[in-house]
C-alpha atoms as a PDB file:
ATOM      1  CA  UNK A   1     -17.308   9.032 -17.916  1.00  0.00           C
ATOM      2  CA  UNK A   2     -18.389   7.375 -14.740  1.00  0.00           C
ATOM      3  CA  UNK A   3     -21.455   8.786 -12.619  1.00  0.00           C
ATOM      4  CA  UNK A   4     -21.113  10.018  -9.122  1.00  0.00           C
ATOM      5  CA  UNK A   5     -24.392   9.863  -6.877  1.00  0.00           C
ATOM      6  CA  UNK A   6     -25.537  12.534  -5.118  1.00  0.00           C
ATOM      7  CA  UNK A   7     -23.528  12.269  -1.818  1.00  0.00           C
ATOM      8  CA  UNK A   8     -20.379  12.785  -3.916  1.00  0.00           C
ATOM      9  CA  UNK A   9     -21.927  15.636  -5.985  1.00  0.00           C
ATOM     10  CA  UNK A  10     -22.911  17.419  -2.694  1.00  0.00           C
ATOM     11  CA  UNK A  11     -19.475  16.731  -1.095  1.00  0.00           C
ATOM     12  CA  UNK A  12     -17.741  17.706  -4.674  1.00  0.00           C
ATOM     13  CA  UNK A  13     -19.801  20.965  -4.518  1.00  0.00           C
ATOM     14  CA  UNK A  14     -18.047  22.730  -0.826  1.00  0.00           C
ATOM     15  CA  UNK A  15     -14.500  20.583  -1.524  1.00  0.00           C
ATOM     16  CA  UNK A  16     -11.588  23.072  -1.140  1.00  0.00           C
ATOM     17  CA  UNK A  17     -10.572  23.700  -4.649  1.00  0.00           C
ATOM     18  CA  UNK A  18      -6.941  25.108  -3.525  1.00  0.00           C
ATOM     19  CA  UNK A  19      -3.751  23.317  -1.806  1.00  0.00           C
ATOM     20  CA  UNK A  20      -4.328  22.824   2.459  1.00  0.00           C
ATOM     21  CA  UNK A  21      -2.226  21.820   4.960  1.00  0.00           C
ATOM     22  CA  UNK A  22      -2.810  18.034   5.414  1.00  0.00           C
ATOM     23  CA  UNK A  23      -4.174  18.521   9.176  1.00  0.00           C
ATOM     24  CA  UNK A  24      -7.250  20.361   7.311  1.00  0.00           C
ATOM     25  CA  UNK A  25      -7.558  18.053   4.306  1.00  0.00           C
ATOM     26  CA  UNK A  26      -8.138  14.748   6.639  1.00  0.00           C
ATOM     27  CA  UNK A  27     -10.795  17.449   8.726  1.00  0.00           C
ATOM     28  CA  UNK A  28     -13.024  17.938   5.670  1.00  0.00           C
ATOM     29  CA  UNK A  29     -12.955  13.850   4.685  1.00  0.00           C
ATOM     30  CA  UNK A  30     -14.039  13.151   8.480  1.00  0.00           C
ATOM     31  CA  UNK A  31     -16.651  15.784   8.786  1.00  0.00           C
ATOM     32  CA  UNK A  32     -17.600  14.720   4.672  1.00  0.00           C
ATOM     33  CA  UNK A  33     -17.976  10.962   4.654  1.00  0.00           C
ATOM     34  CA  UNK A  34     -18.738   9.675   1.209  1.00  0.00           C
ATOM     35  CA  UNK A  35     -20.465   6.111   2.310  1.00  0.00           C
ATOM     36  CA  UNK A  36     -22.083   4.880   5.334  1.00  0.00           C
ATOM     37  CA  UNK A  37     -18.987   2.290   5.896  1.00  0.00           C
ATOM     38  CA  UNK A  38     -15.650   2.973   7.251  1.00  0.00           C
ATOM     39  CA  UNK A  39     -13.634   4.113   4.001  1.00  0.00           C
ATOM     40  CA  UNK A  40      -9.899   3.830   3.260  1.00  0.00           C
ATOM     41  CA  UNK A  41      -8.069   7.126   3.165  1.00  0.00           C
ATOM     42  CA  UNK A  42      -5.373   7.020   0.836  1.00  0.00           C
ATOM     43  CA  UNK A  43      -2.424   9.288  -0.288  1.00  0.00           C
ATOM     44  CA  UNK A  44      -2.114   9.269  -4.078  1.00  0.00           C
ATOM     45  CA  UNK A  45       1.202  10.988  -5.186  1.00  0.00           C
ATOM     46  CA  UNK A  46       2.554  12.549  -8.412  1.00  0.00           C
ATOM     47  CA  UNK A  47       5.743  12.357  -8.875  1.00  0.00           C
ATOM     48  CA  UNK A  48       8.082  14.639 -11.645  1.00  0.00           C
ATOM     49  CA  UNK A  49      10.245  11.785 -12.507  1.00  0.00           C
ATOM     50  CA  UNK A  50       9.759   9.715 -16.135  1.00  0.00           C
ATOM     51  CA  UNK A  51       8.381   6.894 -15.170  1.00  0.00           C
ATOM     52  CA  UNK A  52       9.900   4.901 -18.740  1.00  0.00           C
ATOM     53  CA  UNK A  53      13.796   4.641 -17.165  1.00  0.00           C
ATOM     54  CA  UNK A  54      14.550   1.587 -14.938  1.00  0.00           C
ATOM     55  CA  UNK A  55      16.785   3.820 -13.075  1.00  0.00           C
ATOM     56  CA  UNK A  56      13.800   6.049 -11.676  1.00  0.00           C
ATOM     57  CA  UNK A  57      12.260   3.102 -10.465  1.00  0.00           C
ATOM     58  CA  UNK A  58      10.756   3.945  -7.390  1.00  0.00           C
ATOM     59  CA  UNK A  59       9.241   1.444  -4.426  1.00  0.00           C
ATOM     60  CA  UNK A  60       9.800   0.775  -0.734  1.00  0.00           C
ATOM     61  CA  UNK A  61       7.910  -0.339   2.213  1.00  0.00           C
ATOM     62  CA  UNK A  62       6.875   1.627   5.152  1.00  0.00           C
ATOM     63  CA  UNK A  63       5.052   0.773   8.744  1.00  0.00           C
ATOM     64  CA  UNK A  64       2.114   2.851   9.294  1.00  0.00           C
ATOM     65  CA  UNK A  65       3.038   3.668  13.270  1.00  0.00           C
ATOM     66  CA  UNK A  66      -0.972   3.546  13.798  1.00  0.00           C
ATOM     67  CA  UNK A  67      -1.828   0.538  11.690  1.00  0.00           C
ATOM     68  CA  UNK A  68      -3.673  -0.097   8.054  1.00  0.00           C
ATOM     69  CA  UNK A  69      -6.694  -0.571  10.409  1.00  0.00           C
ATOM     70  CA  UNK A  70      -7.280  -3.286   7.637  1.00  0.00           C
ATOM     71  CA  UNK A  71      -7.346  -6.775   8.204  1.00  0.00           C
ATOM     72  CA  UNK A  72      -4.309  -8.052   6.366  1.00  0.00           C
ATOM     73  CA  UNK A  73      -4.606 -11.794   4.563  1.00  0.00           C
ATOM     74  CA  UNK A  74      -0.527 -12.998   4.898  1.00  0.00           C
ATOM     75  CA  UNK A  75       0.579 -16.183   2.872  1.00  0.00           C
ATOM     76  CA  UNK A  76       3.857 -17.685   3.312  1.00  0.00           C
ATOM     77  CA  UNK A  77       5.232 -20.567   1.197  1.00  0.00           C
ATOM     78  CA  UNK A  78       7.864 -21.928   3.325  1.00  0.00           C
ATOM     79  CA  UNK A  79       8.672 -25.470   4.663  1.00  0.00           C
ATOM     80  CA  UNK A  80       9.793 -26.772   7.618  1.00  0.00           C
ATOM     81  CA  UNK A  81      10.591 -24.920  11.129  1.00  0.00           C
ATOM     82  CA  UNK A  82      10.285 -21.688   9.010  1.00  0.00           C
ATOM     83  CA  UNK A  83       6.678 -22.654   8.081  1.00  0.00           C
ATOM     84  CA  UNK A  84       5.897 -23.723  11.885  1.00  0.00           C
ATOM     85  CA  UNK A  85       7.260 -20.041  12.678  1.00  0.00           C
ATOM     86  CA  UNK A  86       5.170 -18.284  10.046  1.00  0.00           C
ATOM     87  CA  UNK A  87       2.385 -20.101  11.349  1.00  0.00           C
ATOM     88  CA  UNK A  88       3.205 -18.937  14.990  1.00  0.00           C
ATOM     89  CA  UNK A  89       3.068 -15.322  14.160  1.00  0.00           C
ATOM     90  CA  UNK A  90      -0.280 -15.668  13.115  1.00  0.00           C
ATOM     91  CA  UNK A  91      -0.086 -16.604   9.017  1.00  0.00           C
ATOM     92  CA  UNK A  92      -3.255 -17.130   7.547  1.00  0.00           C
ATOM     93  CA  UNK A  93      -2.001 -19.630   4.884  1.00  0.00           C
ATOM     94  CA  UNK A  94       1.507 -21.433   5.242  1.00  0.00           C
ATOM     95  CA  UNK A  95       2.857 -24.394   2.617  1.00  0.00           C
ATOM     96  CA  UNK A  96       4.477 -25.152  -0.508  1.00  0.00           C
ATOM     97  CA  UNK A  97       3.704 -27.634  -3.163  1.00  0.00           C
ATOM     98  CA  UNK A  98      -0.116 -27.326  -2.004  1.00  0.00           C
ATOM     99  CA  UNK A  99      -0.430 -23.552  -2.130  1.00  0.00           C
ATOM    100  CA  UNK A 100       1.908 -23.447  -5.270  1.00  0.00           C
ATOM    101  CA  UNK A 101      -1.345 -25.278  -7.018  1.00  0.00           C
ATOM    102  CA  UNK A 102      -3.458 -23.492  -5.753  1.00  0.00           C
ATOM    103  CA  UNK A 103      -2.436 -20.300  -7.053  1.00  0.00           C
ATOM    104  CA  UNK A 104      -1.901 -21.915  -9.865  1.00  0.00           C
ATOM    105  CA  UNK A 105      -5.352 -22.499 -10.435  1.00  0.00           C
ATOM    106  CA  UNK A 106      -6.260 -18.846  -9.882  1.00  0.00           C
ATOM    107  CA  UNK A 107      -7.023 -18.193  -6.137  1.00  0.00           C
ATOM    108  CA  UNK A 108      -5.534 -15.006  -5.159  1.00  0.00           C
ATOM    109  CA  UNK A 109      -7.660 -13.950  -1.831  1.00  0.00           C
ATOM    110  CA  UNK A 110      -4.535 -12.881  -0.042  1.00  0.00           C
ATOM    111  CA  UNK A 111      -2.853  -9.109   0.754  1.00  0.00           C
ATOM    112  CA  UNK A 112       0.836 -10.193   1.148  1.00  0.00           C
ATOM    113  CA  UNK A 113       2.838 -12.870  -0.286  1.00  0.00           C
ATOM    114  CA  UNK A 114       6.158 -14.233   1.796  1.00  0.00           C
ATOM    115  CA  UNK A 115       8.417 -16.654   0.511  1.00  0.00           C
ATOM    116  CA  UNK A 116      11.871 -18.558   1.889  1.00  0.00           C
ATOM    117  CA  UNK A 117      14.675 -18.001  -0.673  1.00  0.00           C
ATOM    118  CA  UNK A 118      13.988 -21.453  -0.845  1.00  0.00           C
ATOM    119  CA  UNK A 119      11.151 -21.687  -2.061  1.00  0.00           C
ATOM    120  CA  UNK A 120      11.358 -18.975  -4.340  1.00  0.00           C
ATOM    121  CA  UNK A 121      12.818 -21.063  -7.679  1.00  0.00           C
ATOM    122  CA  UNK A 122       8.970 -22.906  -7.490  1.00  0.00           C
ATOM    123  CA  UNK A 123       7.424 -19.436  -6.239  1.00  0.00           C
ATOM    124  CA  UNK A 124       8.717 -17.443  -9.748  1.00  0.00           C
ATOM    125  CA  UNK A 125       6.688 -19.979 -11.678  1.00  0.00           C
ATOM    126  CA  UNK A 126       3.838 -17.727 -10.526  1.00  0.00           C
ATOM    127  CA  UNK A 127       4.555 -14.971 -12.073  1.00  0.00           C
ATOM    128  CA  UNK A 128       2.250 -14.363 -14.460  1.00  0.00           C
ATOM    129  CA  UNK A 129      -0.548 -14.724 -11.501  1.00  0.00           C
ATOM    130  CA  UNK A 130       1.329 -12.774  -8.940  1.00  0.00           C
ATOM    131  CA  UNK A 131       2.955  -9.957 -10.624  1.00  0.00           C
ATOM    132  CA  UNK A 132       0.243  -8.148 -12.186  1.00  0.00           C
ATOM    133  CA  UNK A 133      -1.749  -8.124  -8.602  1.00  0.00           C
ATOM    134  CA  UNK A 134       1.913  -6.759  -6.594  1.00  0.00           C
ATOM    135  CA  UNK A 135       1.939  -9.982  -4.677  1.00  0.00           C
ATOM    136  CA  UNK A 136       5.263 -11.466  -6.141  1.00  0.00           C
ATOM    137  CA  UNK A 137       7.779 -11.711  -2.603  1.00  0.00           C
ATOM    138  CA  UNK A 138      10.009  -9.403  -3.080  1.00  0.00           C
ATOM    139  CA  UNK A 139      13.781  -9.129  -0.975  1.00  0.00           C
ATOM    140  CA  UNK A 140      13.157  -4.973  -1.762  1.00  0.00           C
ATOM    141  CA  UNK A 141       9.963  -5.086   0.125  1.00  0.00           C
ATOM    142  CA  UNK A 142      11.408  -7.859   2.940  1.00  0.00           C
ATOM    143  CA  UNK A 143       8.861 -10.219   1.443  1.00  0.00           C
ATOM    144  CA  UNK A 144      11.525 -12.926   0.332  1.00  0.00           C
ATOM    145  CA  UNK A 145      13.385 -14.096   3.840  1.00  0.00           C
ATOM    146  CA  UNK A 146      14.125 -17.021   5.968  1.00  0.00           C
ATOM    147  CA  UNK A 147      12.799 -14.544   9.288  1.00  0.00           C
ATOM    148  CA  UNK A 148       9.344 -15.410   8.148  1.00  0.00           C
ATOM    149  CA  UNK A 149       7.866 -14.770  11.537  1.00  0.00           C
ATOM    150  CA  UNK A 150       9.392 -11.283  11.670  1.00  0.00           C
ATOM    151  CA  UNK A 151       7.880 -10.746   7.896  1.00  0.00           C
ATOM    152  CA  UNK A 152       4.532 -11.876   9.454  1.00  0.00           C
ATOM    153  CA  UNK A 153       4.441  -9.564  12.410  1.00  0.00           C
ATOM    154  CA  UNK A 154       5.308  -6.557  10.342  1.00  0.00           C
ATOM    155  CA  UNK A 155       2.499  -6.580   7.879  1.00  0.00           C
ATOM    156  CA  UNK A 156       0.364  -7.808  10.543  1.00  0.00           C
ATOM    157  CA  UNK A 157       1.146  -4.137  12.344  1.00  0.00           C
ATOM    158  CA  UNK A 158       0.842  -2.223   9.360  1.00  0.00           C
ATOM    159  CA  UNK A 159       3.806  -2.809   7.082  1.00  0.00           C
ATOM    160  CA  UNK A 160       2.331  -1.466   3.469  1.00  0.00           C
ATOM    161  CA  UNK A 161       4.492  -1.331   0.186  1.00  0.00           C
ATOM    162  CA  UNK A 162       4.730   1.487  -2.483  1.00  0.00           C
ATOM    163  CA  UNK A 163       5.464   1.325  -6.024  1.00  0.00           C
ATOM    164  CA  UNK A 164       5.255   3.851  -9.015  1.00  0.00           C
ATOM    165  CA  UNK A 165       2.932   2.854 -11.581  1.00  0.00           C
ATOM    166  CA  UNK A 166       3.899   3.409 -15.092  1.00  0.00           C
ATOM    167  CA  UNK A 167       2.493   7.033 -15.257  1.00  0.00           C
ATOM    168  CA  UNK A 168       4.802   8.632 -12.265  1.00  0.00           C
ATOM    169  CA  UNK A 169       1.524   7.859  -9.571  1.00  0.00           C
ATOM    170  CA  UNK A 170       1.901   6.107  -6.249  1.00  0.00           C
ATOM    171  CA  UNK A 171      -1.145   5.403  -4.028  1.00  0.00           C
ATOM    172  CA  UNK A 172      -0.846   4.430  -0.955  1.00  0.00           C
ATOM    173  CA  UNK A 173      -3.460   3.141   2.073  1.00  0.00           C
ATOM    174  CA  UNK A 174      -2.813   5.280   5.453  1.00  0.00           C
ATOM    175  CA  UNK A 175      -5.842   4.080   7.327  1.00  0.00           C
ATOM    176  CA  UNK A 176      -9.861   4.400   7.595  1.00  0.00           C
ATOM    177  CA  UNK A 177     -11.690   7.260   8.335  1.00  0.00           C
ATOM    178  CA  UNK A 178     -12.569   6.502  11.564  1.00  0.00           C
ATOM    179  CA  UNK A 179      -9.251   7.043  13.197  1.00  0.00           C
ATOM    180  CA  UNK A 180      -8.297  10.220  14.363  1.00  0.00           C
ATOM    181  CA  UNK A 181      -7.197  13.217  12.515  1.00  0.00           C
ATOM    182  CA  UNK A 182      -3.604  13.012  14.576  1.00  0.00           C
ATOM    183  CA  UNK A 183      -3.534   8.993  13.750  1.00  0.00           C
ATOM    184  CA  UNK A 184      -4.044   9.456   9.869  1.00  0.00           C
ATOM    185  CA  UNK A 185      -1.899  12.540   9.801  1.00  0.00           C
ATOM    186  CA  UNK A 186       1.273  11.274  11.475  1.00  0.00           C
ATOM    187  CA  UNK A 187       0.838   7.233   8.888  1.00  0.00           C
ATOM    188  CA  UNK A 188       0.506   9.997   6.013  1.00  0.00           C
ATOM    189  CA  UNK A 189       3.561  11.871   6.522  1.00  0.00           C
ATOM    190  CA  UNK A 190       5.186   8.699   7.678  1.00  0.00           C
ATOM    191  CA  UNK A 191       4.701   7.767   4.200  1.00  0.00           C
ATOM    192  CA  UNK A 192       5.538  10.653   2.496  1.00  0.00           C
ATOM    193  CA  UNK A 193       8.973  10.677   4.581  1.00  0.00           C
ATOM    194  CA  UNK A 194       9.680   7.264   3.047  1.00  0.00           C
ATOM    195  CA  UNK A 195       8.483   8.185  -0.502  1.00  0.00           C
ATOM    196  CA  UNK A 196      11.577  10.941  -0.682  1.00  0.00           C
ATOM    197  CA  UNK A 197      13.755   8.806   0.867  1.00  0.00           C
ATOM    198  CA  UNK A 198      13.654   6.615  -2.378  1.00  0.00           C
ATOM    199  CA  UNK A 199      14.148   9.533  -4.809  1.00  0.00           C
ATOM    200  CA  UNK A 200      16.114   8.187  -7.654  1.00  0.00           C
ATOM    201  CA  UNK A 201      19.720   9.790  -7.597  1.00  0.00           C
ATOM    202  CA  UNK A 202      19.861  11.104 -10.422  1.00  0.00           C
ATOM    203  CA  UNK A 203      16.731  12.480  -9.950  1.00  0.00           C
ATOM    204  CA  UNK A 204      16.369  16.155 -11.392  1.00  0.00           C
ATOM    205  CA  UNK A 205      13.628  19.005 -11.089  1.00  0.00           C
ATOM    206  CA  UNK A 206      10.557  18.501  -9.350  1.00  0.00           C
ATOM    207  CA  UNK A 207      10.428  15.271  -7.452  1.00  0.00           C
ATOM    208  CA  UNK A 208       6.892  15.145  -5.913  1.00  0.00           C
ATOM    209  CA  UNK A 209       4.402  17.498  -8.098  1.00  0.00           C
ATOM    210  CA  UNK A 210       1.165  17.304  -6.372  1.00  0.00           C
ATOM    211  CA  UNK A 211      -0.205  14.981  -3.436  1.00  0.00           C
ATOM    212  CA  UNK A 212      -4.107  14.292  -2.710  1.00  0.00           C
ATOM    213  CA  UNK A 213      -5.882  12.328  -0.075  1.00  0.00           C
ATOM    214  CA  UNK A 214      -9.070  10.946  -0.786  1.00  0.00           C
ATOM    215  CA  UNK A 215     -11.412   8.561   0.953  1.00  0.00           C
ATOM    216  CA  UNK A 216     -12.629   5.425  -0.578  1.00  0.00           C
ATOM    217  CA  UNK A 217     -16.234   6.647  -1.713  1.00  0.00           C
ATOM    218  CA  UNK A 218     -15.132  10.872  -1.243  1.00  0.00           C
ATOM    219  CA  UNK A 219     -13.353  13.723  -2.925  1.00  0.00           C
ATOM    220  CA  UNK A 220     -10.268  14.091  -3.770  1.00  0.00           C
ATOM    221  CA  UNK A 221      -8.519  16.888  -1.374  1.00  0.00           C
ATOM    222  CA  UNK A 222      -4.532  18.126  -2.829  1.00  0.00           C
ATOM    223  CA  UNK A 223      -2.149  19.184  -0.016  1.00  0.00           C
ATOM    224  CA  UNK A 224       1.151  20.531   0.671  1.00  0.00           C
ATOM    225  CA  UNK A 225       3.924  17.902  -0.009  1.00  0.00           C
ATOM    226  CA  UNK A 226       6.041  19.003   2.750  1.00  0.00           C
END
């Protein structure tokens, strides 16, 4: 079992034990930082679906309207004028054959992956490298298009995916502590909004069974779902 320090233990100790209202969750992280550094907040959710059937797969993409307030790493493998536009919007590594190897050979120190449908046939080759990390392009997540400036500028502005793991969870960045209680609260139900919007149809029961938000180094805090 892993060992908390004492900051956590003393935050752990007053933490709201029932279900708030997500305005007063994000109050008590502010006012109960657990680090010195800005932390992450992020909205982990439960959901009541079994996550074994394809056909409750759940994922999506969502802008945050106020930002990751992370800076985001973007890759594009592309070639040509849609490499010179990817590069334009501000891509912090464009290529192909060159980028191809070196993934290849391990380096992963990007956030989001973009590829032309192009270049995908070399791209799947990385599989193995990319998939486990959530970097494979994707056209669900508008990762996989010719518009590679437009994919660019959206993750740039706070464009984040979502995916069930294979318990039921999602988790979910919706900024850093030091933005305002109105700012995290409106990208949190932002994301909520788009979680339900991907309920499976045939979907029964409970959909979402508990939702928490939690800052990188603090206490988890459960709140309402709606």
């Amino acid at each position: 079992m892993a060992k908390h320090g004492k900051r956590y233990r003393a935050i752990s100790e007053k933490a709201p034990t029932g279900v708030l209202e997500i305005e007063k969750a994000i109050d008590f992280l502010k006012e109960n930082p657990g680090a010195k550094f800005n932390e992450t907040v992020d909205l982990a959710v439960r959901l009541g679906i079994d996550p074994s059937k394809s056909e409750n797969a759940v994922r999506g993409t969502v802008s945050l309207p106020n930002g990751t307030g992370k800076t985001i790493r973007i890759l594009v493998f592309a070639k040509g004028a849609s490499a010179d536009a990817a590069r334009a919007a501000g891509a912090d590594e464009v290529g192909m054959d060159d980028l191809i190897e070196k993934v290849k050979g391990g380096w992963t120190e990007f956030d989001v992956a973009i590829a032309t449908p192009e270049a995908m046939q070399e791209v799947r080759k990385l599989g193995r490298i990319l998939g486990p990390r959530g970097l494979m392009p994707n056209p669900k997540t508008d990762t996989v298009t010719d518009d590679t400036a437009r994919a660019v500028k959206l993750c740039k502005a706070g464009k984040v995916d979502f995916r069930m793991d294979k318990n039921g969870n999602i988790s979910v960045p919706v900024g850093k502590l030091a933005f305002t209680r109105d700012q995290l609260v409106e990208n949190a139900k932002t994301v909520m909004s788009a979680i339900l919007a991907e309920k499976p149809a045939g979907a029964k029961g409970v959909f979402i069974k508990t939702c928490t938000v939690t800052s990188t180094m603090g206490v988890g805090i459960r709140i309402t779902s709606s």
